[in-house]
Structure formats: C-alpha cells, structure tokens
C-alpha atoms as a PDB file:
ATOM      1  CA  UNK A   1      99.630  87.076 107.482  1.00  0.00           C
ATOM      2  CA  UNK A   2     100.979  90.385 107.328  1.00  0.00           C
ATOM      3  CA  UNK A   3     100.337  92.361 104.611  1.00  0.00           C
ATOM      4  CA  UNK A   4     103.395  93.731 102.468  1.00  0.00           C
ATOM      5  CA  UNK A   5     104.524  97.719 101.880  1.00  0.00           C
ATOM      6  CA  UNK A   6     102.938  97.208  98.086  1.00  0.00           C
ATOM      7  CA  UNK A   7      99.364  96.143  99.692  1.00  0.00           C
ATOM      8  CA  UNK A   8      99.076  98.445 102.637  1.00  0.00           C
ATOM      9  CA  UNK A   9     100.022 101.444  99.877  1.00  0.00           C
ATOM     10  CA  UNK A  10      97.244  99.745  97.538  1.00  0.00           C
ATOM     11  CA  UNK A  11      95.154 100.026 100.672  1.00  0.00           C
ATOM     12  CA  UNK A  12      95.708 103.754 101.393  1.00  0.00           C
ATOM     13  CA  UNK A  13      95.240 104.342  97.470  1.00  0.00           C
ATOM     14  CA  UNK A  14      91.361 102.670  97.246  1.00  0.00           C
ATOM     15  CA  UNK A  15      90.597 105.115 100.413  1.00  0.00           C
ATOM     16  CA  UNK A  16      91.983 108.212  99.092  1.00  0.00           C
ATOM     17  CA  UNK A  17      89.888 107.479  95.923  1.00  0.00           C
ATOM     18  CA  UNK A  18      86.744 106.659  98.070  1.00  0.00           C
ATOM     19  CA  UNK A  19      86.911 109.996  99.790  1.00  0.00           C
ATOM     20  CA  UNK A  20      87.403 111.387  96.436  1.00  0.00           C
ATOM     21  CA  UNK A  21      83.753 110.654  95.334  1.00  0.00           C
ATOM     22  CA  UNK A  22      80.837 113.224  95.917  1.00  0.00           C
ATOM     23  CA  UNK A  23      78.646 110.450  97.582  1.00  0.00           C
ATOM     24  CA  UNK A  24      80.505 109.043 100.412  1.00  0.00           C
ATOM     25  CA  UNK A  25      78.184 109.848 103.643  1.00  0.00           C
ATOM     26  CA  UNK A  26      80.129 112.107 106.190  1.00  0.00           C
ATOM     27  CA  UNK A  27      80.171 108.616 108.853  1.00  0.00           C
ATOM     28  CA  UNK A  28      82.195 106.398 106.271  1.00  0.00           C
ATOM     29  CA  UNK A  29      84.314 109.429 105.206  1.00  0.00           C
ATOM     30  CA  UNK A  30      85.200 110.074 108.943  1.00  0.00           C
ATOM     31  CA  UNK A  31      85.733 106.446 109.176  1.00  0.00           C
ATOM     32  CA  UNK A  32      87.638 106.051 106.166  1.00  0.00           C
ATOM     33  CA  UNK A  33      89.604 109.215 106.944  1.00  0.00           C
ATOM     34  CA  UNK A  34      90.483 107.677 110.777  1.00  0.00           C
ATOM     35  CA  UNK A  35      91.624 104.077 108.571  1.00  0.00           C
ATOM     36  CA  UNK A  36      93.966 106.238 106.335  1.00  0.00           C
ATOM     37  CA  UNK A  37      95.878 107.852 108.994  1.00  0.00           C
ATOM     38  CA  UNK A  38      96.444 104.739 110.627  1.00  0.00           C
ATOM     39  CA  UNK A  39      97.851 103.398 107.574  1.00  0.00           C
ATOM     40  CA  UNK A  40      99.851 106.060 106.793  1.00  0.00           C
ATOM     41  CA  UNK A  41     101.112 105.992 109.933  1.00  0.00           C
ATOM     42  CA  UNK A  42     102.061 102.191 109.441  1.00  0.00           C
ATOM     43  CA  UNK A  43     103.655 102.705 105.994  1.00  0.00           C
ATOM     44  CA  UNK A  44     105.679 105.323 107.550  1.00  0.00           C
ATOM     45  CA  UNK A  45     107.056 103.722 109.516  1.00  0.00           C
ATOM     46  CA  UNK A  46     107.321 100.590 107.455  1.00  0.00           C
ATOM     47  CA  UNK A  47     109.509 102.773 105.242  1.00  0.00           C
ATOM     48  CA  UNK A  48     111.627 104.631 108.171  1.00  0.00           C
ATOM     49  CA  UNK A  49     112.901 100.916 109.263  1.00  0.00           C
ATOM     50  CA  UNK A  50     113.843 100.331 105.685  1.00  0.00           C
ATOM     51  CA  UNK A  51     115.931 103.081 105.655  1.00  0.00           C
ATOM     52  CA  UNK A  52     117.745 102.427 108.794  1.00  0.00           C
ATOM     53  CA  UNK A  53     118.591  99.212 107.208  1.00  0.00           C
ATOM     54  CA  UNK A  54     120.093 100.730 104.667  1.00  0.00           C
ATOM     55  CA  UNK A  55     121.854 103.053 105.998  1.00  0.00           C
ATOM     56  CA  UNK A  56     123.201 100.529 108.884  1.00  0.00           C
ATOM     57  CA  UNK A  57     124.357  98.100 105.331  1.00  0.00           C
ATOM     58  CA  UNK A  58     125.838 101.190 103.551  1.00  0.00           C
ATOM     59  CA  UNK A  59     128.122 101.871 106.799  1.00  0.00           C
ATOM     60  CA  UNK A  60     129.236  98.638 107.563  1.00  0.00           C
END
C-alpha cells in the first residue's frame, strides 16, 4: 500500500530530526541524508500533481 502525502512528510520529519542529533555516525547520516532527498523528491512531486489538479478543476 502506498503511503499517503501526511506519512511520507512524517517520514521526511523523523529524518531531519535524526540528522539533527550530535551522535548519528557519518554512514547513517549519509544514508539518511540520500533517503531524504528521495523523499523530498517524491513529496514534490506528490504536491506538483495536486496542483495541476487544481488548477485543471478551477478552469473548467
């Protein structure tokens, strides 16, 4: 199952905290870091579609 906008930003959120703390060794930062981007990327594009949507209702 596919997780929803609200998780994948819940996601993102728990990593950004992660690298936040002092003790994080440098290979799970890097690892975390690479796992962030990738969601950002998805959430941005999660978001981008909803906006199309929205625009294509608000025209019709």
């Amino acid at each position: 199952m596919e997780k929803t906008f609200e998780e994948l930003l819940n996601d993102l959120e728990q990593i950004v905290n992660k690298l936040k703390g002092e003790n994080t060794p440098l290979e799970e930062a890097l690892a975390l870091y690479k796992k962030g981007i990738s969601l950002s990327k998805l959430l941005t594009t999660k978001l981008n579609s909803a906006k199309e949507i929205i625009i294509r209702d608000a025209n019709e």
